[in-house]
N, C-alpha and C. Protein backbone atom coordinates (compact mmCIF):
# COMPACT_ATOMS: atom_id res chain seq x y z
N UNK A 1 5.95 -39.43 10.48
CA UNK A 1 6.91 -38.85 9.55
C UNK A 1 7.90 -39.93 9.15
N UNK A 2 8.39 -39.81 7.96
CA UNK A 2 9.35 -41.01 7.13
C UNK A 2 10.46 -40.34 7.34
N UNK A 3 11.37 -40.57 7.34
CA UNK A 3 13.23 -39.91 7.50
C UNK A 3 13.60 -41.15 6.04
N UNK A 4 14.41 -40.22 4.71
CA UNK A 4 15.25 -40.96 4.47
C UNK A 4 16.04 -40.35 4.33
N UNK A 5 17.18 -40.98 4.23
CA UNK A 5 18.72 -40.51 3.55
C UNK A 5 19.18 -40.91 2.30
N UNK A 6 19.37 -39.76 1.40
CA UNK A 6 19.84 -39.86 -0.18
C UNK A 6 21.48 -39.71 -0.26
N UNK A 7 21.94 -40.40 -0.69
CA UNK A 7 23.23 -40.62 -0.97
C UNK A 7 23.42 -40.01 -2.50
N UNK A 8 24.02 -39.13 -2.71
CA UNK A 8 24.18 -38.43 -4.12
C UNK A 8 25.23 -38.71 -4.80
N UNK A 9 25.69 -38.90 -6.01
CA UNK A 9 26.81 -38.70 -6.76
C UNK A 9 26.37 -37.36 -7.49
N UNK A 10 27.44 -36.29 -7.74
CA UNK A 10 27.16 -35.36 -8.27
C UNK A 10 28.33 -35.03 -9.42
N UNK A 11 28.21 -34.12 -10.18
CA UNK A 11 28.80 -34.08 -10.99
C UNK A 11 30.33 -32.99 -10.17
N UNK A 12 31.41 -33.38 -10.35
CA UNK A 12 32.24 -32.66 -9.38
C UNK A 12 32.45 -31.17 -9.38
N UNK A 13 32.03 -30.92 -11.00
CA UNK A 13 32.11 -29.17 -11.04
C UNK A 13 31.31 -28.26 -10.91
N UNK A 14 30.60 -29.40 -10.06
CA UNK A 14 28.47 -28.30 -9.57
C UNK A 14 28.64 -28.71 -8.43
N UNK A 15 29.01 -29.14 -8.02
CA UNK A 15 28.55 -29.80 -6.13
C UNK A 15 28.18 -28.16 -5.25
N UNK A 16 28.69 -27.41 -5.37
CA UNK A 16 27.71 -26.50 -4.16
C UNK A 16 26.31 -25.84 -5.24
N UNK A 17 26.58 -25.91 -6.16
CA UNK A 17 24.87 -25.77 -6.90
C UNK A 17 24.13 -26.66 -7.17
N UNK A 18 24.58 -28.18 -7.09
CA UNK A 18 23.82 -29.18 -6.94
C UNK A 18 23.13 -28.90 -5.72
N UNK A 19 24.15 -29.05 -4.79
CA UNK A 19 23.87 -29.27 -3.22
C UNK A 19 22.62 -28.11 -2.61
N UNK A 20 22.77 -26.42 -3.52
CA UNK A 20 22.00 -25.97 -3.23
C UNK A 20 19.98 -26.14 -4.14
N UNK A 21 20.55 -26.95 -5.44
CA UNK A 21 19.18 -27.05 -5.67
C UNK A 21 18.58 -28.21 -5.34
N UNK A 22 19.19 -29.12 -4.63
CA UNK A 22 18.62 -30.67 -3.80
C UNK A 22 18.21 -29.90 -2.46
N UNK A 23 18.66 -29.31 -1.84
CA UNK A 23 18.17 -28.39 -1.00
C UNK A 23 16.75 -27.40 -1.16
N UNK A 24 16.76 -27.00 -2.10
CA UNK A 24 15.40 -26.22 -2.48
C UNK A 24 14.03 -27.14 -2.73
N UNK A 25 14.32 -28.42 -2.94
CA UNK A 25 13.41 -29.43 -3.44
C UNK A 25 12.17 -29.86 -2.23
N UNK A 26 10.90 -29.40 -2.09
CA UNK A 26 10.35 -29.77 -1.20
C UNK A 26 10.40 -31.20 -0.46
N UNK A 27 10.30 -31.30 0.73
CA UNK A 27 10.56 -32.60 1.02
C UNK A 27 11.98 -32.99 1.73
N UNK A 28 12.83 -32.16 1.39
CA UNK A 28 14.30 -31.89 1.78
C UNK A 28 14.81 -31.10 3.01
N UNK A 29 14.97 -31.60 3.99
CA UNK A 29 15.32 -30.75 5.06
C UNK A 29 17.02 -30.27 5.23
N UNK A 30 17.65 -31.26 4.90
CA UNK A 30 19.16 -30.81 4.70
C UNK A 30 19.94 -31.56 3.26
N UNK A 31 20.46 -30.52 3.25
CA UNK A 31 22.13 -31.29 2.12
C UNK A 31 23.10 -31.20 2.75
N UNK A 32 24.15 -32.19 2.73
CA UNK A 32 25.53 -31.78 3.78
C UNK A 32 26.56 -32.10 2.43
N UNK A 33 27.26 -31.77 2.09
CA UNK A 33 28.80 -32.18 1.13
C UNK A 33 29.41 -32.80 2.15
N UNK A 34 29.91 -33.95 1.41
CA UNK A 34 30.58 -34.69 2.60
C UNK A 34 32.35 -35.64 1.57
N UNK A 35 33.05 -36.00 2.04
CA UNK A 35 34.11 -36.87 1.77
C UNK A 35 33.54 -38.38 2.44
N UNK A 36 33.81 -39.17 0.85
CA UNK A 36 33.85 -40.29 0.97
C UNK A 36 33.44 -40.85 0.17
N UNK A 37 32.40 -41.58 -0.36
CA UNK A 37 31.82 -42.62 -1.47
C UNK A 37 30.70 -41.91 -2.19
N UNK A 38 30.39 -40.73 -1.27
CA UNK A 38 29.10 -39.60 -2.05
C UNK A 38 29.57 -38.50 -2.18
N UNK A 39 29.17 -37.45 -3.13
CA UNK A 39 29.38 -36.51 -2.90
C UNK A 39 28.35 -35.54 -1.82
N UNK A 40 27.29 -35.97 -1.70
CA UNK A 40 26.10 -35.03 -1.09
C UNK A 40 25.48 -35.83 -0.61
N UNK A 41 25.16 -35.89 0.68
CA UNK A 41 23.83 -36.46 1.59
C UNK A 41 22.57 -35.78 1.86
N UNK A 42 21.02 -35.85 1.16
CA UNK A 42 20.23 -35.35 1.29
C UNK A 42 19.27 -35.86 2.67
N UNK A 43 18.98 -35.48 3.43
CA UNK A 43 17.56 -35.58 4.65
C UNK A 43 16.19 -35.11 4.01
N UNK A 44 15.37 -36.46 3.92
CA UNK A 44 14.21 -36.14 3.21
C UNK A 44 13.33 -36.43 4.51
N UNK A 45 12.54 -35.99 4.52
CA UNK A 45 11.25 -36.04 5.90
C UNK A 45 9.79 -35.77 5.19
N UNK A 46 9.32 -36.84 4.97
CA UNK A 46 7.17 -36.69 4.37
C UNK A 46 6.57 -37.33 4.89
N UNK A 47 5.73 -37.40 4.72
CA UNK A 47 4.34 -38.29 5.39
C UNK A 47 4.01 -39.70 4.78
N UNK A 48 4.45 -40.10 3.68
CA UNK A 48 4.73 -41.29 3.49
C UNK A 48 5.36 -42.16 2.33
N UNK A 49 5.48 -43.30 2.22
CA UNK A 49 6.42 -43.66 1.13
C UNK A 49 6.36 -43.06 -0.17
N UNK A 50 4.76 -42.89 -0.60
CA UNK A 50 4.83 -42.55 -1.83
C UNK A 50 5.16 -41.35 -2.40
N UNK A 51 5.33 -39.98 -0.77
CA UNK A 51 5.88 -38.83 -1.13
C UNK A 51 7.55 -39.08 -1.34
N UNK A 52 8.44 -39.97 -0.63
CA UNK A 52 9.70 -40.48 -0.71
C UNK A 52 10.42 -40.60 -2.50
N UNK A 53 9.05 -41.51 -3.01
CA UNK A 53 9.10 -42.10 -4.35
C UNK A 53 9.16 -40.22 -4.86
N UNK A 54 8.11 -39.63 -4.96
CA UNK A 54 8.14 -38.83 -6.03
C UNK A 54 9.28 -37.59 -5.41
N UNK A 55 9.55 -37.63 -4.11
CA UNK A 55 10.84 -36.65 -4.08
C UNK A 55 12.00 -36.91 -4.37
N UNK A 56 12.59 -37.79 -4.41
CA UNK A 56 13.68 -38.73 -4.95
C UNK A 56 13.99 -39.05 -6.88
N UNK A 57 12.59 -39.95 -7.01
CA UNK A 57 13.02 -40.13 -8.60
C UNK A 57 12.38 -39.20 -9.42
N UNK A 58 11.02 -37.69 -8.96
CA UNK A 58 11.05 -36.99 -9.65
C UNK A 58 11.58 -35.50 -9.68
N UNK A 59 11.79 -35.23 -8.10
CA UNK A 59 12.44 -34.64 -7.93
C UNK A 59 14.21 -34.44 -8.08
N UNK A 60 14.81 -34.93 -7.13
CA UNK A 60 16.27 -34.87 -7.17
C UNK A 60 16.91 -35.32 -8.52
N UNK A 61 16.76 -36.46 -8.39
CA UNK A 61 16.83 -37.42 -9.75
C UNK A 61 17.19 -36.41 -10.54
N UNK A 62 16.38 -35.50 -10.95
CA UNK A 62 16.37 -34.67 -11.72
C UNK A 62 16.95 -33.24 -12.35
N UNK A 63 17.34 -33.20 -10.75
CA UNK A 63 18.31 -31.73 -10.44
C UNK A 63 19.73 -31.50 -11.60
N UNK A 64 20.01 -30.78 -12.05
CA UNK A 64 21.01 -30.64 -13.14
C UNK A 64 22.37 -30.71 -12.19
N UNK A 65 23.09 -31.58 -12.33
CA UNK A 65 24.31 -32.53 -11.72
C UNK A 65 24.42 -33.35 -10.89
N UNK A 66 23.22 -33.85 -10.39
CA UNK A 66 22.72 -35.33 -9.86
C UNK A 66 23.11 -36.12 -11.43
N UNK A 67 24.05 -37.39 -10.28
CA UNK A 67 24.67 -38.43 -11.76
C UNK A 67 23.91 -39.71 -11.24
N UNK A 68 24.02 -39.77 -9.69
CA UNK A 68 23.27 -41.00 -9.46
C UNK A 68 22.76 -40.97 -7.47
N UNK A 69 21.61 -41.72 -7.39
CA UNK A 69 21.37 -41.75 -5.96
C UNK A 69 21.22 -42.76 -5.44
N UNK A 70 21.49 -42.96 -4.39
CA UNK A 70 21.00 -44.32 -3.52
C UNK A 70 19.99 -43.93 -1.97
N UNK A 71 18.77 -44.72 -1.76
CA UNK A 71 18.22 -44.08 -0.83
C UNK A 71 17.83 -45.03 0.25
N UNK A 72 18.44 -44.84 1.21
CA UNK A 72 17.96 -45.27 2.57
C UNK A 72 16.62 -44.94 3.43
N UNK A 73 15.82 -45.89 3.99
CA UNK A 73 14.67 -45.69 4.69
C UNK A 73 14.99 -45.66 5.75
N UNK A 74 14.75 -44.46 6.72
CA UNK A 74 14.95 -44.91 8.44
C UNK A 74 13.98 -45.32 8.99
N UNK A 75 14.40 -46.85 9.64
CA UNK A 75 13.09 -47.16 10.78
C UNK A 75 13.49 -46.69 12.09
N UNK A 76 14.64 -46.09 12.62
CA UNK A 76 14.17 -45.59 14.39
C UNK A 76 15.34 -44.85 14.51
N UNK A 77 14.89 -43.77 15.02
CA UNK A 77 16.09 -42.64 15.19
C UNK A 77 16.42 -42.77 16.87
N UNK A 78 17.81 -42.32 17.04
CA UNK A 78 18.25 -42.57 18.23
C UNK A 78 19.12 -41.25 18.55
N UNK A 79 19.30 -40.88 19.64
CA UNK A 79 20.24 -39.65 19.67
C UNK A 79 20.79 -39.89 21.76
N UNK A 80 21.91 -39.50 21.98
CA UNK A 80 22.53 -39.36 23.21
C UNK A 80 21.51 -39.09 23.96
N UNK A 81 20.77 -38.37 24.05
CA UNK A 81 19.53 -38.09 24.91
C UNK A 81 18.78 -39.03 25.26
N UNK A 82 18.54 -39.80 23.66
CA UNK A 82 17.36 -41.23 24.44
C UNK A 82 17.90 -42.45 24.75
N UNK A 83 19.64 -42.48 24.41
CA UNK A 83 20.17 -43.44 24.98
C UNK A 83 20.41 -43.45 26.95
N UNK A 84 20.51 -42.36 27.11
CA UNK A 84 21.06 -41.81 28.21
C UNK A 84 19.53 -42.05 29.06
N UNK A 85 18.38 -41.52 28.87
CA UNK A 85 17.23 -42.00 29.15
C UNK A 85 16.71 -43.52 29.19
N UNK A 86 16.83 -44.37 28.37
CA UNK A 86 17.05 -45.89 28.13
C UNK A 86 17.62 -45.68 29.79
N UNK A 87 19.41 -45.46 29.77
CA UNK A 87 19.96 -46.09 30.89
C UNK A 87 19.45 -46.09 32.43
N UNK A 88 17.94 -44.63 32.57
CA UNK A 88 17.91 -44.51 34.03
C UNK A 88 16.69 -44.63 34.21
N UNK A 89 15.88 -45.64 32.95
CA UNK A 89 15.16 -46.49 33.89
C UNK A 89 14.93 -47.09 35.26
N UNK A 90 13.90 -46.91 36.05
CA UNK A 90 13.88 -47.48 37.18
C UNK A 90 14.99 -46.89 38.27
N UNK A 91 15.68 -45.74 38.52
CA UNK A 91 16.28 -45.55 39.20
C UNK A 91 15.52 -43.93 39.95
């Protein structure tokens, strides 16, 4: 499975109907509204790059108050659990 993260600019007087139709978009596991340099962070999860490509620039891209996106690829997810595991190696 691919993990990326979409960084959204949205148009400011749609953001919870943006947020809910980037959400409906297959391929999309979460939208969060957030403060700061984006308006909306999308979680995309497929089977491989070229589903990434067409959920992104034909999908979202496309959504009526998407102004602009930027998209991150994740190579390795980490969470308190597998750090904490890491530490008790060998004991």
């Amino acid at each position: 499975m691919i993990n990326a993260i979409v960084m959204i600019d949205a148009e400011a007087h749609a953001i919870p109907e943006t947020a809910q139709a980037v959400a409906d978009v297959d391929g999309v596991t979460e939208v969060y509204s957030c403060a700061g340099d984006v308006d909306l962070i999308a979680i995309v999860k497929v089977r491989d790059h070229q589903q990434i490509a067409e959920v992104v620039t034909q999908r979202i891209n496309k959504v009526p108050g998407v102004v602009n996106t930027a998209t991150h690829i994740a190579f390795q997810s980490y969470s308190s659990a597998d750090i904490e595991a890491g530490f008790s190696i060998g004991e």
